[in-house]
Protein backbone atom coordinates (compact mmCIF):
# COMPACT_ATOMS: atom_id res chain seq x y z
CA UNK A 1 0.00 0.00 0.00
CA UNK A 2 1.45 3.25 -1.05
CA UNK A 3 1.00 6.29 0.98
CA UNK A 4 1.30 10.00 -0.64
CA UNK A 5 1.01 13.55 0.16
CA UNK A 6 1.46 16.35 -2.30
CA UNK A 7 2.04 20.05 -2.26
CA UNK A 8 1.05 22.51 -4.87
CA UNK A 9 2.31 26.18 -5.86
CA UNK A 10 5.22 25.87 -3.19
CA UNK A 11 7.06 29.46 -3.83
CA UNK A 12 11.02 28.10 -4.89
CA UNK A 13 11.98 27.15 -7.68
CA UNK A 14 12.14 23.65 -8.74
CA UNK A 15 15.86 23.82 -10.00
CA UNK A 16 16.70 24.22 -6.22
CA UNK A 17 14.42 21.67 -4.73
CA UNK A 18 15.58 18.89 -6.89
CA UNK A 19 18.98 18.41 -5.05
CA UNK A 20 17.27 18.03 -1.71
CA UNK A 21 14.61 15.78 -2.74
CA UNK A 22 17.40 13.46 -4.63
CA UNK A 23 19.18 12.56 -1.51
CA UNK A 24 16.49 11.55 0.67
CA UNK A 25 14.49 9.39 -2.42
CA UNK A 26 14.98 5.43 -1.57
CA UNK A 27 15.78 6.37 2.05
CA UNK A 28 13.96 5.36 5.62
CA UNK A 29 11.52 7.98 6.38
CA UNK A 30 12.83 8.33 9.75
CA UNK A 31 16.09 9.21 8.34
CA UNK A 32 14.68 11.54 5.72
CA UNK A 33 13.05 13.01 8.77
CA UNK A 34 16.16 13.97 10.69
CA UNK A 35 18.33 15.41 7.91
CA UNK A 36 15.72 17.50 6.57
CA UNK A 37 15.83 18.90 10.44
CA UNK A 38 19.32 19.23 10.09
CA UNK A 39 19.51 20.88 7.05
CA UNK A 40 19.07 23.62 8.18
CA UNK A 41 18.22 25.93 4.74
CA UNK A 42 14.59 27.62 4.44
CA UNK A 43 14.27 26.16 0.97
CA UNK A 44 13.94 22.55 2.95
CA UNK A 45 11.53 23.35 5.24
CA UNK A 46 8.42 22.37 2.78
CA UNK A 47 9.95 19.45 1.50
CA UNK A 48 10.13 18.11 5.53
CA UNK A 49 6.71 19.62 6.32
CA UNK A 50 4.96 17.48 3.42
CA UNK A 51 7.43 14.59 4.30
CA UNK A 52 5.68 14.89 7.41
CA UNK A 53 2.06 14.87 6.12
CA UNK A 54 2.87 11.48 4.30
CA UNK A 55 3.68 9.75 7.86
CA UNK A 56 0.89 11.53 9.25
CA UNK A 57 -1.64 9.70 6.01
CA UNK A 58 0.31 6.58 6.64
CA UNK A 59 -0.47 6.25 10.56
CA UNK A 60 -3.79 7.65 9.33
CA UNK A 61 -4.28 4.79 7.25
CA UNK A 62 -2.52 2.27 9.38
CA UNK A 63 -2.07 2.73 13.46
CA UNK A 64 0.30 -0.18 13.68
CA UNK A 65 2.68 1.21 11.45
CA UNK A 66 5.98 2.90 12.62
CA UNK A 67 7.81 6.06 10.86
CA UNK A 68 10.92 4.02 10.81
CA UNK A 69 9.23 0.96 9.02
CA UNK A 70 8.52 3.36 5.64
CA UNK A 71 10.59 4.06 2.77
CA UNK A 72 10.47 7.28 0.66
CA UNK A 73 9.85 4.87 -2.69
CA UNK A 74 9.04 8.42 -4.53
CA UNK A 75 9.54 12.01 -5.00
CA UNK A 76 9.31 14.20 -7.57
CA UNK A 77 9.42 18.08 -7.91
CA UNK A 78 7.66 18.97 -11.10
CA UNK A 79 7.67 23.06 -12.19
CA UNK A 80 4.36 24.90 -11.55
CA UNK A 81 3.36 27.97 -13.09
CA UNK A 82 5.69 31.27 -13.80
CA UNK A 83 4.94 34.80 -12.42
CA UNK A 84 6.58 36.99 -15.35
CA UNK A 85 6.78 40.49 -14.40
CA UNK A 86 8.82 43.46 -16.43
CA UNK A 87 11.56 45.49 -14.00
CA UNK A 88 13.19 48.05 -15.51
CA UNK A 89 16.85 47.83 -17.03
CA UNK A 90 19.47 50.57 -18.03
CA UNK A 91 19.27 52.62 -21.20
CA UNK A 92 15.44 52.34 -21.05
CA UNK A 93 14.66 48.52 -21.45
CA UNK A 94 12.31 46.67 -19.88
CA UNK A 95 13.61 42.90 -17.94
CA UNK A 96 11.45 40.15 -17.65
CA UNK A 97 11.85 38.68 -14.08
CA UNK A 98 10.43 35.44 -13.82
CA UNK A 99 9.07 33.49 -10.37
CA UNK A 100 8.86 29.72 -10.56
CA UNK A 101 6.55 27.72 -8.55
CA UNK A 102 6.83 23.85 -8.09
CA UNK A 103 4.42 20.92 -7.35
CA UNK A 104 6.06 18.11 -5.26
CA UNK A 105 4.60 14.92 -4.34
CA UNK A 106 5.98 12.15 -1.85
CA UNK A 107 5.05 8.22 -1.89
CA UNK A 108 6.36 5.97 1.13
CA UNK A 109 6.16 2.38 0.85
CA UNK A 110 6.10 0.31 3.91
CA UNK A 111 9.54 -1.90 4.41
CA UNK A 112 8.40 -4.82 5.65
CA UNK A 113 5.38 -5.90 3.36
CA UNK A 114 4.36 -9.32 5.35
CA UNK A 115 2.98 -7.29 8.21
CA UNK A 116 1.06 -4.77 6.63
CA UNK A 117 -1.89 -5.59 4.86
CA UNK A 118 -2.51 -4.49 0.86
């Protein structure tokens, strides 16, 4: 049984969430947990918040299970829309600033699939 969460129009760019989310994909969920703590940058604080809300669905779902007995089988940070606004530039031109948004989405996977029911 897979368990997800997902965020939508999260305000950084996907280009820098990517890094983050590919070292804690295929890892324990308890694990994940803990580095994203001691990470320490802003830009990893939704990533561990949603991380979060994917235990919480699991022990939702399933009271027996434990936050160490999941895996982090998926993640994936997928670019949202653009805000595209015009600053202006020297010797009268106009420069397009643009704000990226991303959509992430987590699936855990319980480790031990004998005691947990499909």
């Amino acid at each position: 049984m897979d368990f997800k969460a997902s965020a939508r129009f999260i305000k950084r760019s996907p280009y820098k969430l990517r890094p983050i989310v590919d070292v804690i994909r295929g890892k324990n969920a308890q694990y994940a947990l803990d580095w994203l703590k001691v990470y320490g940058l802003k830009k990893s604080s939704a990533i561990k918040k949603l991380l979060e809300s994917a235990v919480a669905n699991a022990k939702n779902k399933q009271e027996d299970i434990k936050t160490s007995d999941l895996q982090v089988a998926e993640v994936c940070v997928d670019e949202g829309p653009r805000y595209k606004y015009f600053k202006p530039s020297a010797m009268g031109r106009s420069l397009v600033v643009r704000k990226r948004l991303s959509h992430i989405t987590v699936v855990l996977k319980p480790v031990n699939v004998k005691n947990y029911q499909e």
